[in-house]
PDB file of N, CA and C in Angstrom:
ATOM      1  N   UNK A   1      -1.058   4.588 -11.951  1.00  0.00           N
ATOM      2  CA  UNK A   1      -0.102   4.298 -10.890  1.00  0.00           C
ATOM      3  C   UNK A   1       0.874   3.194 -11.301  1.00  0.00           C
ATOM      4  N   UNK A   2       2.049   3.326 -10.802  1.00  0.00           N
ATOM      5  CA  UNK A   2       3.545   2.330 -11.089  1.00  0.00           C
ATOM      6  C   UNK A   2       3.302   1.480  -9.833  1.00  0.00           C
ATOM      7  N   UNK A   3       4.147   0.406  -9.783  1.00  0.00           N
ATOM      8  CA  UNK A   3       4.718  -0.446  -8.652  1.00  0.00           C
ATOM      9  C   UNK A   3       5.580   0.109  -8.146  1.00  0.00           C
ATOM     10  N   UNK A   4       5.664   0.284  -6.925  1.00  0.00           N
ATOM     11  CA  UNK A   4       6.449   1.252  -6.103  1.00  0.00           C
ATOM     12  C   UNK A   4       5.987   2.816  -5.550  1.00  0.00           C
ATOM     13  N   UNK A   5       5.156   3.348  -6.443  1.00  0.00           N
ATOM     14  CA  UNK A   5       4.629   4.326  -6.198  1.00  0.00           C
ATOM     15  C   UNK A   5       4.349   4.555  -4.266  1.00  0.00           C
ATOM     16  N   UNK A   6       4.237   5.893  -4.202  1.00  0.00           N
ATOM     17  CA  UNK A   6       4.057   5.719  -2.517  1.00  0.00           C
ATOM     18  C   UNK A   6       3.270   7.133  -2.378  1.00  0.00           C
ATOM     19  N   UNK A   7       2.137   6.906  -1.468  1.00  0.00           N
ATOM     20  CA  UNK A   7       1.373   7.811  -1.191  1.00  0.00           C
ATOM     21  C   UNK A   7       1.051   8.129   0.170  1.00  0.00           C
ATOM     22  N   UNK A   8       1.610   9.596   0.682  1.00  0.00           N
ATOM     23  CA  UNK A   8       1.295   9.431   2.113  1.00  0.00           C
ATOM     24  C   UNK A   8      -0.459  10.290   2.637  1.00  0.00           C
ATOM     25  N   UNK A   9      -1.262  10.228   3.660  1.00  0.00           N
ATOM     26  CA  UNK A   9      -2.345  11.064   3.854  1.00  0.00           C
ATOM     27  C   UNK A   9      -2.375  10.548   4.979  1.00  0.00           C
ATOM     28  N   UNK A  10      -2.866  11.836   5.752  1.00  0.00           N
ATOM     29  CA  UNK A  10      -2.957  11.397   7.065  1.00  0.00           C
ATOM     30  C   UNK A  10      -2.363  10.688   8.385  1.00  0.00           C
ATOM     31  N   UNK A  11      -1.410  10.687   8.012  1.00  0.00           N
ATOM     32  CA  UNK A  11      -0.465   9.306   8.883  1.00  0.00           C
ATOM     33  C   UNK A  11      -0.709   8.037   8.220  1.00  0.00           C
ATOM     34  N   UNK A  12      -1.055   7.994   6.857  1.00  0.00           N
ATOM     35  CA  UNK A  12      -1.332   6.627   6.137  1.00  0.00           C
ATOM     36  C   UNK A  12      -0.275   6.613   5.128  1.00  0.00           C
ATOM     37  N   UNK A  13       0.755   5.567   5.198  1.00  0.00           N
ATOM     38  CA  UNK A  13       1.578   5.228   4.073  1.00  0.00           C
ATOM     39  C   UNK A  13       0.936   4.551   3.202  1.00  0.00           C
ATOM     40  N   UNK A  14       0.946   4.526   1.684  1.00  0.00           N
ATOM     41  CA  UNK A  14       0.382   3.993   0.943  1.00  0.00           C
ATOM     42  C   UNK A  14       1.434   3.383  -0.046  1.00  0.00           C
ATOM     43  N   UNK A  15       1.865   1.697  -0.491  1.00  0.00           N
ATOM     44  CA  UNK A  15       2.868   1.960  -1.531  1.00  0.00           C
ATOM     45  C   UNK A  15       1.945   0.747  -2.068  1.00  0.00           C
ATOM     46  N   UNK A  16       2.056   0.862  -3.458  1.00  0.00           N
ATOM     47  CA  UNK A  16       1.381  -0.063  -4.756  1.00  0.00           C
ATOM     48  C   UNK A  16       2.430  -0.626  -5.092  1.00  0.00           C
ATOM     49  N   UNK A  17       2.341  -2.345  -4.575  1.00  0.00           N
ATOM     50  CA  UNK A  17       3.147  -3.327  -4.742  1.00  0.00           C
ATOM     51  C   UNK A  17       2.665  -4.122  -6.653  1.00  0.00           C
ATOM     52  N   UNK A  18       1.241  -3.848  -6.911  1.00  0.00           N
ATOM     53  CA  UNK A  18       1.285  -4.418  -8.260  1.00  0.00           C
ATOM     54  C   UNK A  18      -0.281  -3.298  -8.548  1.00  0.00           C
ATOM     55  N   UNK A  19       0.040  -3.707 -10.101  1.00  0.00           N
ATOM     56  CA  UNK A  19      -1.439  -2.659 -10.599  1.00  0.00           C
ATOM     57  C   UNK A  19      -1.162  -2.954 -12.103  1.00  0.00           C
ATOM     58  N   UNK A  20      -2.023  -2.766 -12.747  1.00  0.00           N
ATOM     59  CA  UNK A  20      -2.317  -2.936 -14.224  1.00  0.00           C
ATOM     60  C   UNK A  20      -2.475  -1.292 -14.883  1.00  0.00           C
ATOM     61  N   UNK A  21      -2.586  -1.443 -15.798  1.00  0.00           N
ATOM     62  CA  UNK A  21      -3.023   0.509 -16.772  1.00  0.00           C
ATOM     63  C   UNK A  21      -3.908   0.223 -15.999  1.00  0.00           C
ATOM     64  N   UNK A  22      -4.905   0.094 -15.691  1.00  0.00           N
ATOM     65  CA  UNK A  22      -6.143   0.664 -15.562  1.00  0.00           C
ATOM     66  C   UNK A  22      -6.737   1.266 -13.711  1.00  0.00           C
ATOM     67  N   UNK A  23      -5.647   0.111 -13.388  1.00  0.00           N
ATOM     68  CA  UNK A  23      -6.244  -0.163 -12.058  1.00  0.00           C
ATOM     69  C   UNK A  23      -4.844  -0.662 -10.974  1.00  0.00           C
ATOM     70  N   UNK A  24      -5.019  -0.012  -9.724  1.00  0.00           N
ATOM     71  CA  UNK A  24      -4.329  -0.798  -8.633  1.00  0.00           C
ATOM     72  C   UNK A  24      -4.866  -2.488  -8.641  1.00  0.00           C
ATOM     73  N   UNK A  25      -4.085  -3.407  -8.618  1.00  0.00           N
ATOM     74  CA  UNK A  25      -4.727  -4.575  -7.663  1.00  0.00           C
ATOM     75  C   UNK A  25      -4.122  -4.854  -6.173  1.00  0.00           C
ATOM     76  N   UNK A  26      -3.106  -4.533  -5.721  1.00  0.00           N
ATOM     77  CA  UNK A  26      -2.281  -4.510  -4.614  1.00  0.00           C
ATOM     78  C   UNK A  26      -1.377  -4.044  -3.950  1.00  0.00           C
ATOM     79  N   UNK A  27      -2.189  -3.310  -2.501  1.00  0.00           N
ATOM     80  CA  UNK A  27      -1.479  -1.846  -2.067  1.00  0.00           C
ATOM     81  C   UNK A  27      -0.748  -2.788  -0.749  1.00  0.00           C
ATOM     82  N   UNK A  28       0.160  -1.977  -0.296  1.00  0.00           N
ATOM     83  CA  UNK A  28       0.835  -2.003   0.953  1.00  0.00           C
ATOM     84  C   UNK A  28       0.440  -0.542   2.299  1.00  0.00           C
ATOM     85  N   UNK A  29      -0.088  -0.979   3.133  1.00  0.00           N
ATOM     86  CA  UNK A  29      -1.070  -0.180   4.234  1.00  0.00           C
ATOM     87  C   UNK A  29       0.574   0.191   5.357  1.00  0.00           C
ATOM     88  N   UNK A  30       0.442   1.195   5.527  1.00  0.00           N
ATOM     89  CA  UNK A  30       0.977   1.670   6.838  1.00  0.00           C
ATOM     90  C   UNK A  30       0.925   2.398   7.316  1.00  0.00           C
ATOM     91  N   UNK A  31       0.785   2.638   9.121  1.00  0.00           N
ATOM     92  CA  UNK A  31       0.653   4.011   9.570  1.00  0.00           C
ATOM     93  C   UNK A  31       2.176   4.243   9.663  1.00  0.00           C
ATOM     94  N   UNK A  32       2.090   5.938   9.137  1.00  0.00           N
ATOM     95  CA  UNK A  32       3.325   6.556   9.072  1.00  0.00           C
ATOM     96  C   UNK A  32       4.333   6.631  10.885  1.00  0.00           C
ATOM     97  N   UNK A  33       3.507   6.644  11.965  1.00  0.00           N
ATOM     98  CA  UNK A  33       4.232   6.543  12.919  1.00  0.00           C
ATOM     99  C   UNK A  33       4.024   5.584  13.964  1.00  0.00           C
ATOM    100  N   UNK A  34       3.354   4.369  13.323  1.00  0.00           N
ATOM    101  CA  UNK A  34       3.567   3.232  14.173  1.00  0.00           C
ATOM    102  C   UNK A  34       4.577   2.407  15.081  1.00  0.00           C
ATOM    103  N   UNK A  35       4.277   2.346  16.081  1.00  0.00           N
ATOM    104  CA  UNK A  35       5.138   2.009  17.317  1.00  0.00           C
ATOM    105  C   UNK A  35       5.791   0.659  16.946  1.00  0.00           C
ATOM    106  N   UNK A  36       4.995  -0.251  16.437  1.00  0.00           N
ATOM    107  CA  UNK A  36       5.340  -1.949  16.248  1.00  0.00           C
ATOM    108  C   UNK A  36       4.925  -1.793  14.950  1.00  0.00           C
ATOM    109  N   UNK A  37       6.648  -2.333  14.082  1.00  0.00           N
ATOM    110  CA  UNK A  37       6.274  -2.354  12.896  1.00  0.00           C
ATOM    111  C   UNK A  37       5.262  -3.923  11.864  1.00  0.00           C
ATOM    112  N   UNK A  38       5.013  -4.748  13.182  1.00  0.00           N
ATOM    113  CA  UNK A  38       4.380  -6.013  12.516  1.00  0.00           C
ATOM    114  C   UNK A  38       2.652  -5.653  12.946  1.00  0.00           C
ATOM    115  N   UNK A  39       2.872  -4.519  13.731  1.00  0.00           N
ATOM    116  CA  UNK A  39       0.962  -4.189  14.003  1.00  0.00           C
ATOM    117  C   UNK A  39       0.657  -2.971  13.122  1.00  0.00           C
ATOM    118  N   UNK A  40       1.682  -2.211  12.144  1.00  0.00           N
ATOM    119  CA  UNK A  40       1.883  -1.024  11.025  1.00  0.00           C
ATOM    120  C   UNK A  40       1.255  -1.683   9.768  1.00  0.00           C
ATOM    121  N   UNK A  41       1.681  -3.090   9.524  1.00  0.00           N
ATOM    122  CA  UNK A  41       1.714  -3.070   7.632  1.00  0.00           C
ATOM    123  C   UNK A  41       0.233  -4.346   7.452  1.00  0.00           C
ATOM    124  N   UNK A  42      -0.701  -3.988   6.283  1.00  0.00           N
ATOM    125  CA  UNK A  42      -1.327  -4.453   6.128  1.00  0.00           C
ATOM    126  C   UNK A  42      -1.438  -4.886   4.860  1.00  0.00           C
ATOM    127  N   UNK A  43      -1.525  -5.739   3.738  1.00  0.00           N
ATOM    128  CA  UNK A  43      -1.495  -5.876   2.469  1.00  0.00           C
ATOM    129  C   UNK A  43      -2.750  -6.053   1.918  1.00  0.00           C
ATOM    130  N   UNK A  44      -3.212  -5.352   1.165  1.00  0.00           N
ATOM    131  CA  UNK A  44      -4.395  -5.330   0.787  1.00  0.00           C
ATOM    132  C   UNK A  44      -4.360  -5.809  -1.144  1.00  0.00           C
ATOM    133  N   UNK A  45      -5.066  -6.821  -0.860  1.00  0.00           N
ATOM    134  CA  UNK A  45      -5.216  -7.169  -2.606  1.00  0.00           C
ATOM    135  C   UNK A  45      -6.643  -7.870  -3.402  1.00  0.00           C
ATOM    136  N   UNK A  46      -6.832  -7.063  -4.728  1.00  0.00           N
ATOM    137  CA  UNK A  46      -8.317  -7.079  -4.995  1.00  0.00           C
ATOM    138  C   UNK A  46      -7.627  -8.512  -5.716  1.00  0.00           C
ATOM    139  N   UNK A  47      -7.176  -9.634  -6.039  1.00  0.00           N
ATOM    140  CA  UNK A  47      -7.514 -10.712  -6.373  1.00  0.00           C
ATOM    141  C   UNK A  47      -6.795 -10.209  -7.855  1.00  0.00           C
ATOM    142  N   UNK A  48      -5.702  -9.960  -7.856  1.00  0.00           N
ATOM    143  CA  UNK A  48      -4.817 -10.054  -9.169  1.00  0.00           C
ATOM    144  C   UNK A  48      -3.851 -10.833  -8.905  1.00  0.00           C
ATOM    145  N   UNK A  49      -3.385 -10.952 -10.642  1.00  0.00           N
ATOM    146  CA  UNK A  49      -2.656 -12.739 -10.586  1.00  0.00           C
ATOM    147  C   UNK A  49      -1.187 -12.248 -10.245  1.00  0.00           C
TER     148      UNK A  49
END
């Protein structure tokens, strides 16, 4: 996976803000039809620098 990459499933936006070859370390969470976009985005990160 690239930075920027974007993955949708389910009503789940998925975009990979950073990642290494091997591995994601930090995704960007959203539901695709969320009403309030500050209760939509969640940042999720396994502890990369």
């Amino acid at each position: 996976p690239t930075e920027g990459e974007t993955l949708r499933v389910n009503g789940v936006v998925l975009t990979v803000l950073a990642a290494e070859p091997t591995r994601v370390t930090r995704v960007r969470v959203e539901r695709a039809e969320a009403s309030e976009p500050s209760e939509a985005v969640q940042v999720w990160d396994a502890g990369g620098k």
